[in-house]
Protein backbone atom coordinates (compact mmCIF):
# COMPACT_ATOMS: atom_id res chain seq x y z
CA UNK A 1 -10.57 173.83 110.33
CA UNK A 2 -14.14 175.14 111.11
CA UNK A 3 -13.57 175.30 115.02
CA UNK A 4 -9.95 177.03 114.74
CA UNK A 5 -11.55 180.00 112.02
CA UNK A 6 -14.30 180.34 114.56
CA UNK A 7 -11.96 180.41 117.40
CA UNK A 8 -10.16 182.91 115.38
CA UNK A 9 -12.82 185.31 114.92
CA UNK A 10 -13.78 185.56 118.45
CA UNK A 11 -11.16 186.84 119.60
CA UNK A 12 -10.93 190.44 119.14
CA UNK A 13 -7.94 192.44 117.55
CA UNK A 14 -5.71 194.25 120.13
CA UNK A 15 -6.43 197.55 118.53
CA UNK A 16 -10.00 197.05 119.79
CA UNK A 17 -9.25 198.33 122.97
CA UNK A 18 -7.62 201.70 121.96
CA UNK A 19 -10.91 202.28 119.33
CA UNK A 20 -13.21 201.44 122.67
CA UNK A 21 -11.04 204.04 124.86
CA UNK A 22 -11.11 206.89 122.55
CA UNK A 23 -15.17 206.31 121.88
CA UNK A 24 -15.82 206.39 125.61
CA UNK A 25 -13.67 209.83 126.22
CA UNK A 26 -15.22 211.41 123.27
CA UNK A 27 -19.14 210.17 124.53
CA UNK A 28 -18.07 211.45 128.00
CA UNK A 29 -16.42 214.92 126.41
CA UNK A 30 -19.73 215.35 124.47
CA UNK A 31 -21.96 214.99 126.88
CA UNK A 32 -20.23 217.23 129.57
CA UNK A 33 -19.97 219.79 126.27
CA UNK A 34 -23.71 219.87 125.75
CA UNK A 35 -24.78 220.16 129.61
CA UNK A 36 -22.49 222.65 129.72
CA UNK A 37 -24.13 224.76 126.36
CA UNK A 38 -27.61 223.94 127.51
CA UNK A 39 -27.03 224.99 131.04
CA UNK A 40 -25.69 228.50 129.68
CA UNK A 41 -28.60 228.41 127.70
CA UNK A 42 -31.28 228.06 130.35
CA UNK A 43 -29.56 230.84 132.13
CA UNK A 44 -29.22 233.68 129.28
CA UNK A 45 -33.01 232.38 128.41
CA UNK A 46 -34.20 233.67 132.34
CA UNK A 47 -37.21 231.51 131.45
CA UNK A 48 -38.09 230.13 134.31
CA UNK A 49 -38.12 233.50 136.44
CA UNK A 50 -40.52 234.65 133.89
CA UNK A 51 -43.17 231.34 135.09
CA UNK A 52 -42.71 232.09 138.67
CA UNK A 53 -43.83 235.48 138.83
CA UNK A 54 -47.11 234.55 137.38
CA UNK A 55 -49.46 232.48 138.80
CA UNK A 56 -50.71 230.92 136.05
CA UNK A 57 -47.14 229.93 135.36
CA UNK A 58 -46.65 228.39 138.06
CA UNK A 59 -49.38 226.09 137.60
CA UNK A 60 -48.52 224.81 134.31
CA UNK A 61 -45.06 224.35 135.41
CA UNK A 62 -46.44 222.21 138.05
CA UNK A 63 -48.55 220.17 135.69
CA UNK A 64 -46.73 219.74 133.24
CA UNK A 65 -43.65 218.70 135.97
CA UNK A 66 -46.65 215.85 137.26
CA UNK A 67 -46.76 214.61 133.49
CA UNK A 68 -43.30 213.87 133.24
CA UNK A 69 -43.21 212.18 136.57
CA UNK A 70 -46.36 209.96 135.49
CA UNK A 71 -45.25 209.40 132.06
CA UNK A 72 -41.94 208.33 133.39
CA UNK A 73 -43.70 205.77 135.40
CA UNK A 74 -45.94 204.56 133.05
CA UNK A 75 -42.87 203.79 131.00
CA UNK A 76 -41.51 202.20 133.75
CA UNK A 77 -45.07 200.16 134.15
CA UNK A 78 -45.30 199.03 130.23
CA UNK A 79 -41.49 197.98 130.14
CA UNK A 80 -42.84 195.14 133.35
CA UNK A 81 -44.82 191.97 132.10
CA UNK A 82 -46.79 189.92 134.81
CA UNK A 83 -44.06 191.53 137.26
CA UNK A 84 -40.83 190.16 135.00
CA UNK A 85 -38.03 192.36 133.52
CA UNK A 86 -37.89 192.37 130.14
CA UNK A 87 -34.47 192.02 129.30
C-alpha cells in the first residue's frame, strides 16, 4: 500500500505540463518586456554621451567597467573549491 501511494505521488498530474508552458512564455514575455523598457530608457537618459565627452568620465567608466569584470571573476573564483564545482 506504501509503495503504490508513493508511486502515485510521483507521477505528476497531466495539467502540469500546461501550468509549466504558460510560466515559461510569461518569464520569456517579461523579460523581453523589461529589456525592451530599459533599453528605451538608456536612450531617452543620453547618459552615456554625457561620460564620453569628459575625460574624467571616461575614466570612471573605465574603472568602474574593470570592477565588474573582476568582481565577476572573483565570483566565479569563490563559487570553485580545491578546483571542484560546487554543484
Amino acid at each position: 500500500m506504501t509503495k503504490e501511494l508513493i508511486e502515485q505521488s510521483r507521477k505528476r498530474p497531466a495539467f502540469a505540463d500546461v501550468a509549466l508552458i504558460t510560466t515559461t512564455i510569461a518569464l520569456v514575455v517579461s523579460i523581453a518586456i523589461a529589456a525592451t523598457v530599459v533599453s528605451i530608457g538608456i536612450a531617452r537618459a543620453d547618459t552615456l554621451d554625457h561620460i564620453a565627452q569628459t575625460s574624467g568620465g571616461r575614466f570612471a567608466f573605465a574603472a568602474f567597467l574593470g570592477f565588474v569584470i573582476a568582481g565577476a571573476g572573483g565570483l566565479t573564483a569563490a563559487m570553485l573549491r580545491d578546483g571542484e564545482r560546487n554543484d
